[in-house]
N, C-alpha and C. Protein backbone atom coordinates (compact mmCIF):
# COMPACT_ATOMS: atom_id res chain seq x y z
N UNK A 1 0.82 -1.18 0.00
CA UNK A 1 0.00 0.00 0.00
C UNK A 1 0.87 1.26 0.00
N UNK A 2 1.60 0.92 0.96
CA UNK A 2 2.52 2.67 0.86
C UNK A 2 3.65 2.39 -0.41
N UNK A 3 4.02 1.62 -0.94
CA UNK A 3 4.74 1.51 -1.97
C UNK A 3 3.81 2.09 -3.32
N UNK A 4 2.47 1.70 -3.27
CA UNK A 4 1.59 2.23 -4.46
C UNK A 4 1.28 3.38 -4.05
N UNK A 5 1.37 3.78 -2.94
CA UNK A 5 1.40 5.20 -2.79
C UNK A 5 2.77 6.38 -3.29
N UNK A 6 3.78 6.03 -2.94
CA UNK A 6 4.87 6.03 -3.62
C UNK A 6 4.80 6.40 -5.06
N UNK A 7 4.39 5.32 -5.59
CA UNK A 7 4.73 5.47 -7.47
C UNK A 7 3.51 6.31 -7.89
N UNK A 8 2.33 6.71 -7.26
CA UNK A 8 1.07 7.32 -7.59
C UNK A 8 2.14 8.83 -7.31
N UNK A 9 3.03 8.70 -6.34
CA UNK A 9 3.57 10.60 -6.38
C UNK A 9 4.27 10.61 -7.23
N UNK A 10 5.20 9.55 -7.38
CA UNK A 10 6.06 10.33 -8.32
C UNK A 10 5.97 10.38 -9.64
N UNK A 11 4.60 9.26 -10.07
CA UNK A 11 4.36 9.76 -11.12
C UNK A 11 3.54 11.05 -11.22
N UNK A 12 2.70 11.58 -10.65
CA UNK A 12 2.52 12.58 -10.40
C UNK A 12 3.37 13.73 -10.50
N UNK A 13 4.58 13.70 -9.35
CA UNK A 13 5.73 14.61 -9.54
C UNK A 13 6.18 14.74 -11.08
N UNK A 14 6.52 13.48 -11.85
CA UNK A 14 7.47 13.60 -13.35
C UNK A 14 6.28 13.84 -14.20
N UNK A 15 4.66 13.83 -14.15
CA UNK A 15 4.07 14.40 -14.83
C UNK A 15 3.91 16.35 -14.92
N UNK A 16 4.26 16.91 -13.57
CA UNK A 16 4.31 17.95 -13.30
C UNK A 16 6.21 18.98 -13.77
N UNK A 17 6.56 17.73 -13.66
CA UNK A 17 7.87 18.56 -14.16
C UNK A 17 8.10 18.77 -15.81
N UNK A 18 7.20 17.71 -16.23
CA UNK A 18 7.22 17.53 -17.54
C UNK A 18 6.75 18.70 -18.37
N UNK A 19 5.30 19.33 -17.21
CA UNK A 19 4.66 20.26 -18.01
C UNK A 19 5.07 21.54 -18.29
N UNK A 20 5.81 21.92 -16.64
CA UNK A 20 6.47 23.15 -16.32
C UNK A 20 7.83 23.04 -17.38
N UNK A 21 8.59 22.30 -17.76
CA UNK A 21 9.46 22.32 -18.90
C UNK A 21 9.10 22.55 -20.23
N UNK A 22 7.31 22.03 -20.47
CA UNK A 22 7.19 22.62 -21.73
C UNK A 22 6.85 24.08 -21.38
N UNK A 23 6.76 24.56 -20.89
CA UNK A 23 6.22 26.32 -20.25
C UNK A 23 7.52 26.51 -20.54
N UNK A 24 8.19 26.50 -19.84
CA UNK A 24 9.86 27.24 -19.79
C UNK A 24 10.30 27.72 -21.23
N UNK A 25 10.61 26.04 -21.65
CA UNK A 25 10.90 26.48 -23.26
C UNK A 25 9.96 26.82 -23.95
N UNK A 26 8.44 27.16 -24.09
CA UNK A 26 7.97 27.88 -24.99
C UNK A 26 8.08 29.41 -24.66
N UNK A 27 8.34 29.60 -22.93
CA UNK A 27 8.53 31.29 -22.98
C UNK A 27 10.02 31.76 -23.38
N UNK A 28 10.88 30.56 -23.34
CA UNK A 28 12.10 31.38 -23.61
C UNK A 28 11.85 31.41 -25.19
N UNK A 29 11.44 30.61 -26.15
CA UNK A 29 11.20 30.58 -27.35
C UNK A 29 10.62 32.15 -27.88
N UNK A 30 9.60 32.36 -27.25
CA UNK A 30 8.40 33.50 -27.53
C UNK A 30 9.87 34.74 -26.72
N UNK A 31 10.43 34.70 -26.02
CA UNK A 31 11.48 36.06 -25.80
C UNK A 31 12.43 35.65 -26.77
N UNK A 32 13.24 34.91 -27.58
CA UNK A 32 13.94 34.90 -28.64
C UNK A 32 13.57 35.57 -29.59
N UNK A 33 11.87 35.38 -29.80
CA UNK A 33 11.50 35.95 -31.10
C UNK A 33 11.49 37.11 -31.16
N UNK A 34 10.53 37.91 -29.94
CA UNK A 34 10.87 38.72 -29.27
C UNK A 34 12.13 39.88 -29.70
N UNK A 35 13.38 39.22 -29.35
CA UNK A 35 14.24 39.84 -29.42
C UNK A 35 14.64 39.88 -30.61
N UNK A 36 14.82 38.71 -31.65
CA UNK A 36 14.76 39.00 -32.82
C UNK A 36 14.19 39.73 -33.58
N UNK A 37 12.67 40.16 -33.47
CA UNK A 37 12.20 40.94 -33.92
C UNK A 37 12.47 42.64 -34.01
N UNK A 38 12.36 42.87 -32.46
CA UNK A 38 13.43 44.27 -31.74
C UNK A 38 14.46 44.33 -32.31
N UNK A 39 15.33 43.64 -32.71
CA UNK A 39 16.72 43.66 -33.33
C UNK A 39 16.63 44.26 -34.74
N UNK A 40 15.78 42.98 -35.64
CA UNK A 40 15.26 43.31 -37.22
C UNK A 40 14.37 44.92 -37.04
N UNK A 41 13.64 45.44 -36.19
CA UNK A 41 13.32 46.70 -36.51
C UNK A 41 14.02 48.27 -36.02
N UNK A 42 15.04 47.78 -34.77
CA UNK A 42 15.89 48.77 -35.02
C UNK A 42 17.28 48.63 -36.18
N UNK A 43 17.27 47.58 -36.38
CA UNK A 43 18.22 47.87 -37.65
C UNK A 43 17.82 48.43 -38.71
N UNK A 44 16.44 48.44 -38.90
CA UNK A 44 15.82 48.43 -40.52
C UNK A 44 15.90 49.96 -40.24
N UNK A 45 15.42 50.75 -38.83
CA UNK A 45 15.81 52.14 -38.66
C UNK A 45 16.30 52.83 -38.52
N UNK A 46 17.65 52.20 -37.89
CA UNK A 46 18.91 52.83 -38.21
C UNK A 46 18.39 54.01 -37.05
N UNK A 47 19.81 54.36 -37.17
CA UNK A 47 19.81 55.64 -36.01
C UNK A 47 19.76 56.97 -36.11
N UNK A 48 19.62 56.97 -37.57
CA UNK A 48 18.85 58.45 -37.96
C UNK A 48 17.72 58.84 -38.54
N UNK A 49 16.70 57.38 -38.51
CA UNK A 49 15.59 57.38 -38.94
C UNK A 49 14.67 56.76 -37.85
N UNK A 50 13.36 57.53 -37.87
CA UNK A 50 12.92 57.62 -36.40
C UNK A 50 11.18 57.70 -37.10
N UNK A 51 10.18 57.39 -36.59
CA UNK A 51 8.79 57.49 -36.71
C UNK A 51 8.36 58.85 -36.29
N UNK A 52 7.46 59.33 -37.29
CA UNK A 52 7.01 60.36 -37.05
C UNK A 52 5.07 60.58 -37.12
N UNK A 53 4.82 60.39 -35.89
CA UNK A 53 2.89 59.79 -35.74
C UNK A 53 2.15 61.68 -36.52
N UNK A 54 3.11 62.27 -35.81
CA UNK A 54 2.07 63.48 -36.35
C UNK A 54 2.94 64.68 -37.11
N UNK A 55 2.42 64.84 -38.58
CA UNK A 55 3.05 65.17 -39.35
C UNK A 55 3.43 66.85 -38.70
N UNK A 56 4.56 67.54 -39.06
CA UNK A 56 4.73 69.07 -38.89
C UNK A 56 4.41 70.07 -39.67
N UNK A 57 3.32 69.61 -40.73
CA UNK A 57 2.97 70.32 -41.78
C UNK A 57 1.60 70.28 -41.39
N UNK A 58 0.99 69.55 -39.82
CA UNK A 58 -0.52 69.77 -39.72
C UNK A 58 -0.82 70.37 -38.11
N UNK A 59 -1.69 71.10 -38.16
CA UNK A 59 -2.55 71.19 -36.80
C UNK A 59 -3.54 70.39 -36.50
N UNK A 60 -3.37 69.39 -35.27
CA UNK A 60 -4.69 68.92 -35.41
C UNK A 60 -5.55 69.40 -34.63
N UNK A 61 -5.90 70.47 -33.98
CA UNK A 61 -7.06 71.11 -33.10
C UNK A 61 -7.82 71.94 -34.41
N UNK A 62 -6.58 72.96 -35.41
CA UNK A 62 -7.01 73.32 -36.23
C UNK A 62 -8.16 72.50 -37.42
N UNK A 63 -7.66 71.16 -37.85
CA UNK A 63 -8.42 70.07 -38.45
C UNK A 63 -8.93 69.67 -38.15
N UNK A 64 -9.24 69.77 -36.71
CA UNK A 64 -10.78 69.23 -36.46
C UNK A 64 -11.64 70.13 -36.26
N UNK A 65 -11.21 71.51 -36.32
CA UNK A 65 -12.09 72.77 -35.55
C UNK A 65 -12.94 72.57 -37.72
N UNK A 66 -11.88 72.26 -38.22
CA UNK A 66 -12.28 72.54 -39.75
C UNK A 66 -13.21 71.33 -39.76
N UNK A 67 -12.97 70.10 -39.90
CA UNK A 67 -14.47 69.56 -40.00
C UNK A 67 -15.63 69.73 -38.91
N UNK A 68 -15.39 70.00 -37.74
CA UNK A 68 -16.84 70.58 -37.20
C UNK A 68 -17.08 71.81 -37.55
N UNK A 69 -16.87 72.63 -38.51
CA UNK A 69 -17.15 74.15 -39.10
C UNK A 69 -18.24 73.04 -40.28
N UNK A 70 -17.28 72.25 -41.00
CA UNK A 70 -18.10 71.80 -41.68
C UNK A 70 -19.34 71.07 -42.00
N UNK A 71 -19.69 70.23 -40.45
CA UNK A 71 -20.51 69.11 -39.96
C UNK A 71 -21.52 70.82 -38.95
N UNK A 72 -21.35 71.83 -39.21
CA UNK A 72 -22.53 72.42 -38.48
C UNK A 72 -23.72 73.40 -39.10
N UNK A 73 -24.43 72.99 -38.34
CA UNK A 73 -26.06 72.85 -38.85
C UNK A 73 -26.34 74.56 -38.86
N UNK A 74 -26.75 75.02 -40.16
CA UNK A 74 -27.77 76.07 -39.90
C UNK A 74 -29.01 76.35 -39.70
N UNK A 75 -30.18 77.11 -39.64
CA UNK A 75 -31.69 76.96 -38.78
C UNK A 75 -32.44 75.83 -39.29
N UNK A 76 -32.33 75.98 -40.21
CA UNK A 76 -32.97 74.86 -41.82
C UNK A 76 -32.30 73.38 -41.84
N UNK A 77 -31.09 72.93 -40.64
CA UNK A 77 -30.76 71.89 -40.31
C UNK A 77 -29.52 71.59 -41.89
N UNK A 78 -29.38 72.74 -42.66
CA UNK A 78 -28.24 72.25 -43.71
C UNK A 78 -26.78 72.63 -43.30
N UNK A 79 -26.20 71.33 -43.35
CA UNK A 79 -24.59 71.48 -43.06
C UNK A 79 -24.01 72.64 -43.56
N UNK A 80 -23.14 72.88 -43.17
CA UNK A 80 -21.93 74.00 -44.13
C UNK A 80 -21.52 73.32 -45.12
N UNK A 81 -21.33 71.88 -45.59
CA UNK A 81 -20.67 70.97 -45.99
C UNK A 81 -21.93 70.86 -47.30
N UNK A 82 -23.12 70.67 -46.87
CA UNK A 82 -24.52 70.59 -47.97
C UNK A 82 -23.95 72.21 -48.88
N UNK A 83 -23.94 73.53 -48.13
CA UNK A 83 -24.18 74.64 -48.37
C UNK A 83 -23.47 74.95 -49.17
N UNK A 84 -22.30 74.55 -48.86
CA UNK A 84 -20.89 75.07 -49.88
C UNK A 84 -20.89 73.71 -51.08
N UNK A 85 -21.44 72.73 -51.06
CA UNK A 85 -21.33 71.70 -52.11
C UNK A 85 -22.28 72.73 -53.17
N UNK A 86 -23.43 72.97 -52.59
CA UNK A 86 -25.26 73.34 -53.77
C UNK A 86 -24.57 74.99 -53.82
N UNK A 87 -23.82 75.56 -53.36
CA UNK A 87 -23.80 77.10 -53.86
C UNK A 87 -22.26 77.29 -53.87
N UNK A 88 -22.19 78.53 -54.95
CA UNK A 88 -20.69 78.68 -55.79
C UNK A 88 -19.75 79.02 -54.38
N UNK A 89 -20.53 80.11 -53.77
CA UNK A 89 -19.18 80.58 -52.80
C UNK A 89 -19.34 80.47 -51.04
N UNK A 90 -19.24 81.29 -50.16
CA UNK A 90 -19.70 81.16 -49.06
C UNK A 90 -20.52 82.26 -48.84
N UNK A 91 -21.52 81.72 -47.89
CA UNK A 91 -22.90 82.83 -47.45
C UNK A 91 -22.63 83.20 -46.38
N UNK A 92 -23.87 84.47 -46.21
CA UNK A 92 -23.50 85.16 -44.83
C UNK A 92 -22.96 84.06 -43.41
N UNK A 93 -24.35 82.64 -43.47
CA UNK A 93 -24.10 82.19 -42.21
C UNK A 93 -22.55 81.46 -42.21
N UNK A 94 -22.20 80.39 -43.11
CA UNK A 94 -21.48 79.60 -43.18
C UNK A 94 -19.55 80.82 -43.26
N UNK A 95 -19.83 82.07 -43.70
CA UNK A 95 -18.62 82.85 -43.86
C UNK A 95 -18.45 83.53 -42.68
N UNK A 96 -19.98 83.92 -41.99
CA UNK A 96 -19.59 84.39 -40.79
C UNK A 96 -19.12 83.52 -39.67
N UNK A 97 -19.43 82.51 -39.62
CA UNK A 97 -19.02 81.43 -38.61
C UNK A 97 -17.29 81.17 -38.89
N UNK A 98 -16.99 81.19 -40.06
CA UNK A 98 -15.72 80.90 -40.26
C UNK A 98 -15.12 81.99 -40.03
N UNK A 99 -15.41 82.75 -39.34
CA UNK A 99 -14.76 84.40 -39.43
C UNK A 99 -14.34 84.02 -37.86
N UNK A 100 -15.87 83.69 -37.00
CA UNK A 100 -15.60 83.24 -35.49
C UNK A 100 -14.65 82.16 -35.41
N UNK A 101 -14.75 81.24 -35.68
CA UNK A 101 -14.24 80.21 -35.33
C UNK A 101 -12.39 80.19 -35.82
N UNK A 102 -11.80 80.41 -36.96
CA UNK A 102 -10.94 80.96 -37.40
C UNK A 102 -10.04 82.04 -37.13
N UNK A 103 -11.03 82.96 -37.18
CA UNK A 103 -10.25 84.10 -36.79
C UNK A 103 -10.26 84.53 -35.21
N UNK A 104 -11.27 84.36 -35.05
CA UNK A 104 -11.26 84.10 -33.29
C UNK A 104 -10.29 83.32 -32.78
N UNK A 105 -10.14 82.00 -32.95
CA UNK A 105 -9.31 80.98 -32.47
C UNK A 105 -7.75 81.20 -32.83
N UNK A 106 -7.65 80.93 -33.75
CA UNK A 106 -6.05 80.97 -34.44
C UNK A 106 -5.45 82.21 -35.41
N UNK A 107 -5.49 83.26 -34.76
CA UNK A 107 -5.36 84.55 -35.66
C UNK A 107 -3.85 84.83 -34.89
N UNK A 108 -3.92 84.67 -33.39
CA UNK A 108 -2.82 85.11 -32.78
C UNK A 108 -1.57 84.17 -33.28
N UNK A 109 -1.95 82.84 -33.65
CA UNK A 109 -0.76 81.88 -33.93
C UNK A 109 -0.70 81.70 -35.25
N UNK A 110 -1.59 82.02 -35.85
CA UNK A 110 -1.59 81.98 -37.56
C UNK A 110 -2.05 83.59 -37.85
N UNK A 111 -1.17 84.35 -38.14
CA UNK A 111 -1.77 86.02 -38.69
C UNK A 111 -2.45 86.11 -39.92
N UNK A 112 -2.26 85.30 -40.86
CA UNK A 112 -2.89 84.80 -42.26
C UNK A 112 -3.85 83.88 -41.96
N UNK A 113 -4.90 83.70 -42.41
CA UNK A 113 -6.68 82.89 -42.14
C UNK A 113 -7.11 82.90 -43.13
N UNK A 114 -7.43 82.01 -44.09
CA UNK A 114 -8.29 81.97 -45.59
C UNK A 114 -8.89 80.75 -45.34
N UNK A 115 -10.46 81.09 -45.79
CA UNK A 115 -10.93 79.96 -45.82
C UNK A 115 -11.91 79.76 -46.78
N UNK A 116 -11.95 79.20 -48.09
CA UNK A 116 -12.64 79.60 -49.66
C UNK A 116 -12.44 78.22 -50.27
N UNK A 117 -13.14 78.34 -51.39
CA UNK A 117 -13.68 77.37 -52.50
C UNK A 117 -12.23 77.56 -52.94
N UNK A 118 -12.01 76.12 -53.94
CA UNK A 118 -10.99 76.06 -55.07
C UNK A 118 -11.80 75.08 -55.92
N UNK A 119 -11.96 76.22 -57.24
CA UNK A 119 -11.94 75.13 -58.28
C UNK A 119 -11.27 74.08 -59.13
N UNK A 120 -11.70 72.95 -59.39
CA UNK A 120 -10.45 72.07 -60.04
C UNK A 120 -9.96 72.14 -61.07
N UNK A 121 -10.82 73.14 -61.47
CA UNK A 121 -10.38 73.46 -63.42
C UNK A 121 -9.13 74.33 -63.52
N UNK A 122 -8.19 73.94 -64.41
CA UNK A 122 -7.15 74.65 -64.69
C UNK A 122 -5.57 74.55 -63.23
N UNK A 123 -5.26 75.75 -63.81
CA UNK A 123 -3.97 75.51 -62.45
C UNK A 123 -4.51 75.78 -61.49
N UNK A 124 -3.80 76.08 -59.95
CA UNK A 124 -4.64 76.41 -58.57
C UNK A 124 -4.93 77.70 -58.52
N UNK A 125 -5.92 77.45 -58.11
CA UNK A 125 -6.64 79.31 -57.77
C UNK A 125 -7.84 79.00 -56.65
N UNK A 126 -7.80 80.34 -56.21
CA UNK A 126 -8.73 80.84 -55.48
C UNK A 126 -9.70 81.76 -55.28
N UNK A 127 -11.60 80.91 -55.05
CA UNK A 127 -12.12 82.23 -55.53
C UNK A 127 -12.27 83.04 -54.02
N UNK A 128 -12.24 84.33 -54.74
CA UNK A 128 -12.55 85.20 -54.20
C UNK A 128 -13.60 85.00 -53.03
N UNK A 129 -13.60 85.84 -51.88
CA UNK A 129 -14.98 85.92 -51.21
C UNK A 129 -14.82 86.95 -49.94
N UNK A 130 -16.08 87.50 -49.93
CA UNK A 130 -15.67 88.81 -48.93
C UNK A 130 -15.49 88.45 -47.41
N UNK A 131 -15.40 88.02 -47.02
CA UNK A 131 -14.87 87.39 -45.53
C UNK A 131 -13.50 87.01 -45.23
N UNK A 132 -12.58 86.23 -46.41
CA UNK A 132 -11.31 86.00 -46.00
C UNK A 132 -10.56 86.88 -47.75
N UNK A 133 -11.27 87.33 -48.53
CA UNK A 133 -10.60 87.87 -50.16
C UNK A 133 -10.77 87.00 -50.79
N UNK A 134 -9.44 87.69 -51.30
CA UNK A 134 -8.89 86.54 -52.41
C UNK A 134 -8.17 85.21 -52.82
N UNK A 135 -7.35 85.39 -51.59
CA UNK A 135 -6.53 84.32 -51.26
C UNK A 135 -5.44 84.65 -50.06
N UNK A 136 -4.80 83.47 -49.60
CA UNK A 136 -3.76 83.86 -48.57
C UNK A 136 -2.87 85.02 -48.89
N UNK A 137 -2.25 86.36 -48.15
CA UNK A 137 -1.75 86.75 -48.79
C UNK A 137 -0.19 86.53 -48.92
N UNK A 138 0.07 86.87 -50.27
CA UNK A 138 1.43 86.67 -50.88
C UNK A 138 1.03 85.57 -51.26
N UNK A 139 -0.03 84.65 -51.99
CA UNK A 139 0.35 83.77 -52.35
C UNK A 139 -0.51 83.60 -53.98
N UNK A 140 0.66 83.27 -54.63
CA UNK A 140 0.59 83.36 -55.97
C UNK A 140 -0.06 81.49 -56.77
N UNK A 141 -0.75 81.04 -55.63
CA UNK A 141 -0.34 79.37 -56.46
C UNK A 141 0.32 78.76 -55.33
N UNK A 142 -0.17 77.97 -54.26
CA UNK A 142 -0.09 77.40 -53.25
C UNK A 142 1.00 76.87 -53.75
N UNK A 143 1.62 75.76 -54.52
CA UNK A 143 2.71 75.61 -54.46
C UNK A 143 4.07 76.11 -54.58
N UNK A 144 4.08 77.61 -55.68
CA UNK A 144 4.69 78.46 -56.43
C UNK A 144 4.59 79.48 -54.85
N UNK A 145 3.80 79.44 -53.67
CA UNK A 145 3.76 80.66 -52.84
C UNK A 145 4.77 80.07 -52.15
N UNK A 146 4.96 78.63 -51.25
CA UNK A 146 5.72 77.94 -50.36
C UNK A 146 7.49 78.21 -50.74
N UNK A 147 7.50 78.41 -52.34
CA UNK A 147 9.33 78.00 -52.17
C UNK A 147 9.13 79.68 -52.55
N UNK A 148 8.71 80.63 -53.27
CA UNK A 148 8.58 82.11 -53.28
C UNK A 148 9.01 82.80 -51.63
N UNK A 149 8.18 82.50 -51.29
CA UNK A 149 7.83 83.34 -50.09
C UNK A 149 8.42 82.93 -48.54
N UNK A 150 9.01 81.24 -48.41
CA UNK A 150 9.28 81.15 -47.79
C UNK A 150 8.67 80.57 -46.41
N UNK A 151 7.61 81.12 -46.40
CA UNK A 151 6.86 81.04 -45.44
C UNK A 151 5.72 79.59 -45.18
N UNK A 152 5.81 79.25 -43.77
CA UNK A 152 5.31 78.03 -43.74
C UNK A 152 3.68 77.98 -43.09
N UNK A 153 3.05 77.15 -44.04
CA UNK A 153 1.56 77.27 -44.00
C UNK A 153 0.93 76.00 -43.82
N UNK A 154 0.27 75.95 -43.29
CA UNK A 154 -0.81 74.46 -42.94
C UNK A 154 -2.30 74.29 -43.67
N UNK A 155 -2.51 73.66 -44.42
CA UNK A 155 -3.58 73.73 -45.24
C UNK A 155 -4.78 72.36 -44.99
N UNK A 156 -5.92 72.33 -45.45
CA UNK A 156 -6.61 71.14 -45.14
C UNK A 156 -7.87 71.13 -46.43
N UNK A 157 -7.76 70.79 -46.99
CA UNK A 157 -8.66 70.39 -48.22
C UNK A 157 -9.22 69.15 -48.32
N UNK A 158 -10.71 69.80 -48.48
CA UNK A 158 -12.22 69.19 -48.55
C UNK A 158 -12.84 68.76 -49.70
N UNK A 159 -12.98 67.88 -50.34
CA UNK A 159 -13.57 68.07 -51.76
C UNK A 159 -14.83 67.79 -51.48
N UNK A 160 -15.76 69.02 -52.07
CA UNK A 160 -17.04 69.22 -51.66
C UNK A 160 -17.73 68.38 -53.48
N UNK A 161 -17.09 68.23 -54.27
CA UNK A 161 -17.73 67.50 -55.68
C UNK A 161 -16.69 67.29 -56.14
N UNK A 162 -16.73 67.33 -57.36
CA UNK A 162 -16.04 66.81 -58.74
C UNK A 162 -15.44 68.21 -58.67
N UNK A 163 -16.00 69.20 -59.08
CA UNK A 163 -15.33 70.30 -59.71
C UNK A 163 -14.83 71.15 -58.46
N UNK A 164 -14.92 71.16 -57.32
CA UNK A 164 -14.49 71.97 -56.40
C UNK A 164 -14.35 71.52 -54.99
N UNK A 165 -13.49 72.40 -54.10
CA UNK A 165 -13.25 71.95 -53.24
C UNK A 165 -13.25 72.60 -51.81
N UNK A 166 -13.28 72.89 -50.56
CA UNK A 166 -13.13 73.96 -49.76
C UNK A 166 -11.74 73.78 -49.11
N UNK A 167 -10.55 74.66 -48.80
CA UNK A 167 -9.60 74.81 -48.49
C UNK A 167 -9.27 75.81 -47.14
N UNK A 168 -8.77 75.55 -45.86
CA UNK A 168 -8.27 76.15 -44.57
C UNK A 168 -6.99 76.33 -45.15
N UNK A 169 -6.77 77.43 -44.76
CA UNK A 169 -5.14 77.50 -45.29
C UNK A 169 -4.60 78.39 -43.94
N UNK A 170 -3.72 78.75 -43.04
CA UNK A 170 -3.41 79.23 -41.86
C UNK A 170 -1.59 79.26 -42.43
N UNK A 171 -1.19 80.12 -41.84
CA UNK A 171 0.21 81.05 -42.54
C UNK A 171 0.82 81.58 -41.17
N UNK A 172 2.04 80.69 -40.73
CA UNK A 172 2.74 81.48 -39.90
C UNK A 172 3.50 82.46 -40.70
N UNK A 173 3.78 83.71 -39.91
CA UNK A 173 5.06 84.76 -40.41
C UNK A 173 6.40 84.46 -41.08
């Protein structure tokens, strides 16, 4: 009796050591890979190349202040986004709001504020409209203004159809 008691532990015991050994080597396995992996992706980056999550050419308080300008409702329940798609330029409500929200908000950190239609026809341009003009100023052709002028600008473009589009454009000094 105590002898079958005996072989009931220790088989017991060498079933338990058996299991904890497959544990061991599958976690040291899973930290090899681990480390292999860490290895293969700082090499592939090298030490002067580094991730960059948020670009320096965007604002994002600014880009989102721009799609909720666009997602808001006038009395008649039509978006800015409906308003500026069905009509050529901007109206009192939708130009005056962008006057608040824009120029109110980011005038002190951006001194330049345009906020207007672009049509897709032809090279870049901008129409006109009495709330922000003509276009950013000094700028001749959003791309032709950047290496001209020097000056660094943050932009966010909407395509409201086929033929046109609405554009935030904000201009540090």
């Amino acid at each position: 009796m105590f002898n079958k008691k005996i072989r009931v532990f220790l088989k017991d015991k060498r079933s338990q050591i058996g299991e904890t050994m497959t544990w061991v080597v599958a976690t040291v396995i899973i930290i090899i890979i681990l480390l292999i992996s860490i290895f293969i992706a700082t090499s592939y980056l090298g030490k002067n190349k580094g991730t960059d999550f948020l670009s320096k050419q965007s604002d994002l308080l600014a880009s989102e202040s721009f799609f909720a300008y666009l997602l808001t409702e006038d009395s008649e329940g039509q978006t800015v986004h409906e308003q500026l798609k069905n009509e050529e330029n901007l109206n009192d409500f939708n130009g005056n709001l962008a006057i608040k929200i824009f120029d109110g908000f980011y005038k002190e950190e951006y001194p330049d504020v345009w906020v207007g239609i672009i049509p897709h026809t032809g090279p870049l341009t901008f129409i006109k409209n009495k709330y922000f003009g003509s276009e950013p100023s000094g700028i001749g052709g959003q791309y032709s203004w950047s290496l001209i002028t020097k000056k660094s600008h943050i932009s966010q473009r909407i395509p409201l159809n086929e033929n046109k589009s609405v554009e935030l454009v904000l201009t540090h000094e």
